[in-house]
C-alpha atoms as a PDB file:
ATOM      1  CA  UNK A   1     -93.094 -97.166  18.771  1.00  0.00           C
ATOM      2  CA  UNK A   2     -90.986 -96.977  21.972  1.00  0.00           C
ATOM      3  CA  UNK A   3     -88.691-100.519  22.568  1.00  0.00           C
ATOM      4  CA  UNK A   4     -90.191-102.504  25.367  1.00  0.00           C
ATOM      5  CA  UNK A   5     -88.807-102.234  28.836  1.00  0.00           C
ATOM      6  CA  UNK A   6     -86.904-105.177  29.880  1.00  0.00           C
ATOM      7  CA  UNK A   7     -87.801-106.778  33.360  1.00  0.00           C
ATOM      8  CA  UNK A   8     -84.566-107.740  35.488  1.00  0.00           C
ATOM      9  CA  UNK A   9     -84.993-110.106  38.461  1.00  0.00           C
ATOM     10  CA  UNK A  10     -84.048-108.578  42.038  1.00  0.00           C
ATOM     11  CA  UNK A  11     -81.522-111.110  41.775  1.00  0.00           C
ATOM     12  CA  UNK A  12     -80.236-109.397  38.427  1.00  0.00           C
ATOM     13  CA  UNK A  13     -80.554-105.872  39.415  1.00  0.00           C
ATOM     14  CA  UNK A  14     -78.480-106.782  42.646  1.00  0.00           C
ATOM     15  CA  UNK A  15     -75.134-107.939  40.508  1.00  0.00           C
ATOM     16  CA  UNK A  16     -76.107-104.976  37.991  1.00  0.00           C
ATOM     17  CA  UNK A  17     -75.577-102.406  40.886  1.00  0.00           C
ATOM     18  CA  UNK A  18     -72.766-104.561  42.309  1.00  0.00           C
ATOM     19  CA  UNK A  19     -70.512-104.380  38.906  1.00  0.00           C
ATOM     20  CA  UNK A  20     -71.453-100.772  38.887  1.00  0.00           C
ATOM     21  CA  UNK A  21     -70.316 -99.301  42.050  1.00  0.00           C
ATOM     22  CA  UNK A  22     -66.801-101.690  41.196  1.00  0.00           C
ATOM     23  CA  UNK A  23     -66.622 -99.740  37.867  1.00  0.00           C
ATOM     24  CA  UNK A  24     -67.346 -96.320  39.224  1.00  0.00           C
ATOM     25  CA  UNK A  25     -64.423 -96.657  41.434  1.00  0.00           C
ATOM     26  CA  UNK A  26     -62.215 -98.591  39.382  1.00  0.00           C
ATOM     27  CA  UNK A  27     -62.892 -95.161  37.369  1.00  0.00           C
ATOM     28  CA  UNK A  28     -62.321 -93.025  39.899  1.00  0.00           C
ATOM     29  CA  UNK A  29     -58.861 -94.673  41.052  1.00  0.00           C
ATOM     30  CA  UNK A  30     -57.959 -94.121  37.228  1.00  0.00           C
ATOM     31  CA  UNK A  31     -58.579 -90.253  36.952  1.00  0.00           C
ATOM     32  CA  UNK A  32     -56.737 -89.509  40.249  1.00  0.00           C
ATOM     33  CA  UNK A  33     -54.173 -91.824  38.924  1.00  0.00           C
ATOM     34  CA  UNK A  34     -53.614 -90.195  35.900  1.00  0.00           C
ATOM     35  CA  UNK A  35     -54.109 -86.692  37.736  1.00  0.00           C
ATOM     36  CA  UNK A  36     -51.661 -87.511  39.888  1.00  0.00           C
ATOM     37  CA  UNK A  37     -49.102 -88.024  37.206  1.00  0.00           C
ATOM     38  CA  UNK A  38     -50.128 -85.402  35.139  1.00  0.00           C
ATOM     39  CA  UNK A  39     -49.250 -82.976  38.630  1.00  0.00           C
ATOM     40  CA  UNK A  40     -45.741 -84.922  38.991  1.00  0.00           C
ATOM     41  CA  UNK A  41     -45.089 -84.175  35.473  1.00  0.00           C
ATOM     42  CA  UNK A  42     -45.621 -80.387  36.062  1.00  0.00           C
ATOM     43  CA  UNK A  43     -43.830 -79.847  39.099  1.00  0.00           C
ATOM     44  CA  UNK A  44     -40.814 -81.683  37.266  1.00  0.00           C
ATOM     45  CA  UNK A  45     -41.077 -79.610  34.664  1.00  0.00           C
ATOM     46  CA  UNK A  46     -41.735 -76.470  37.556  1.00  0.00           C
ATOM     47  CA  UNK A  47     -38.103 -77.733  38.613  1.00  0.00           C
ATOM     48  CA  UNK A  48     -36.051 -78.166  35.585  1.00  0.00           C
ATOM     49  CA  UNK A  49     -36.638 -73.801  35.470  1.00  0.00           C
ATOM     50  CA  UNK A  50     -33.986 -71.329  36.327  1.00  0.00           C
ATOM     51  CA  UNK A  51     -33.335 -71.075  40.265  1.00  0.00           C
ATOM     52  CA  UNK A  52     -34.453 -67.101  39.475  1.00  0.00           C
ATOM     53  CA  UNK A  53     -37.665 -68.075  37.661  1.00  0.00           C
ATOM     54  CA  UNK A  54     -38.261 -70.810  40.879  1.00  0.00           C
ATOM     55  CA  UNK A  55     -37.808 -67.704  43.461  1.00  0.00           C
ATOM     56  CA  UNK A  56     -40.205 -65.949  41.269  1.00  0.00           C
ATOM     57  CA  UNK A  57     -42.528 -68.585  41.525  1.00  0.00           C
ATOM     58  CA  UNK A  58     -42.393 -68.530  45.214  1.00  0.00           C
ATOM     59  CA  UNK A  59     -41.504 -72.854  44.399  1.00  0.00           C
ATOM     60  CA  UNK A  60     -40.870 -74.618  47.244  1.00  0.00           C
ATOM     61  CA  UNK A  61     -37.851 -76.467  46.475  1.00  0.00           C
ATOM     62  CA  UNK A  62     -36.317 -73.139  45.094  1.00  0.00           C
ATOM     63  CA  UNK A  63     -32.784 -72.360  46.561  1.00  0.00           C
ATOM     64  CA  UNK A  64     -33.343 -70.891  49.986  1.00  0.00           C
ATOM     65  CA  UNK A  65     -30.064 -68.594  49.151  1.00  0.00           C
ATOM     66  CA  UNK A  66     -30.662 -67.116  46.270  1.00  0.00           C
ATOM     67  CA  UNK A  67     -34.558 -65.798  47.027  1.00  0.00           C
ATOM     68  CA  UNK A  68     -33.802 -62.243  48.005  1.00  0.00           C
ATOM     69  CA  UNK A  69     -36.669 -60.539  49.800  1.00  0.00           C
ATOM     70  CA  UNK A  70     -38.353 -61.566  53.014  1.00  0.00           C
ATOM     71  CA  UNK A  71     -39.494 -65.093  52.810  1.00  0.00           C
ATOM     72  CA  UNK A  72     -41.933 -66.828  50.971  1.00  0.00           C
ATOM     73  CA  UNK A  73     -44.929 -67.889  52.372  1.00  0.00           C
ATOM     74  CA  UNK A  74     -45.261 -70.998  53.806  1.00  0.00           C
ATOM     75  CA  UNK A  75     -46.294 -73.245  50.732  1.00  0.00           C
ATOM     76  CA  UNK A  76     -48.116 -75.535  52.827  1.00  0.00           C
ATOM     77  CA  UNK A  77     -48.142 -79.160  53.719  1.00  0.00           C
ATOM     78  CA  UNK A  78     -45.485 -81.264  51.583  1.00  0.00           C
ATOM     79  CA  UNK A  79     -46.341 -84.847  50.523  1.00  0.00           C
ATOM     80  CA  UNK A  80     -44.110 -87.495  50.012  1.00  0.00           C
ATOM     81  CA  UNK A  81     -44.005 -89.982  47.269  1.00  0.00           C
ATOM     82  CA  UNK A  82     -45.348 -92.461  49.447  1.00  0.00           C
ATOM     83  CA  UNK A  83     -47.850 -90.253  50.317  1.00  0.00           C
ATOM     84  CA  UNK A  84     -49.004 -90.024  47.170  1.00  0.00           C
ATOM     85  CA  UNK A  85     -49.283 -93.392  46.444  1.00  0.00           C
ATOM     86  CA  UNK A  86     -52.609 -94.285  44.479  1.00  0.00           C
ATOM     87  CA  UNK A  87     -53.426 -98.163  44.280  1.00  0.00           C
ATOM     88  CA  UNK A  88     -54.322 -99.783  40.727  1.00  0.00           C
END
């Protein structure tokens, strides 16, 4: 026997979908939250690495001086902290 389908009042159904959106992006400010670390982490770890290993890498904070070869290619646009600010 199948359960019986409960009824919700448009009144009901309008709050249910109302708390839902809020959740979905309260979830969705939480994953690129925790993305966001999770890149800062890397590129921190990226940087604690041997100035050599960095050229290697073609990173762009490696040592402009101590890259030999022609230059790297432009790593693209570089975002600041508060740039990268994600709201709770």
């Amino acid at each position: 026997r199948r359960k019986s389908r409960t009824a919700f009042t448009a009144q009901q159904v309008l709050e249910l979908e109302r708390r839902f959106v809020v959740t979905w992006f309260q979830n969705r400010r939480a994953k690129l939250k925790r993305d966001v670390e999770e890149m800062r982490a890397d590129l921190a770890s990226l940087r604690s690495l041997s100035p050599e290993i960095q050229c290697r890498l073609a990173l762009p904070d490696a040592a402009p001086g101590l890259c030999p070869g022609p230059a790297r290619p432009d790593s693209g646009p570089q975002l600041s902290d508060e740039e990268i600010q994600v709201d709770d």
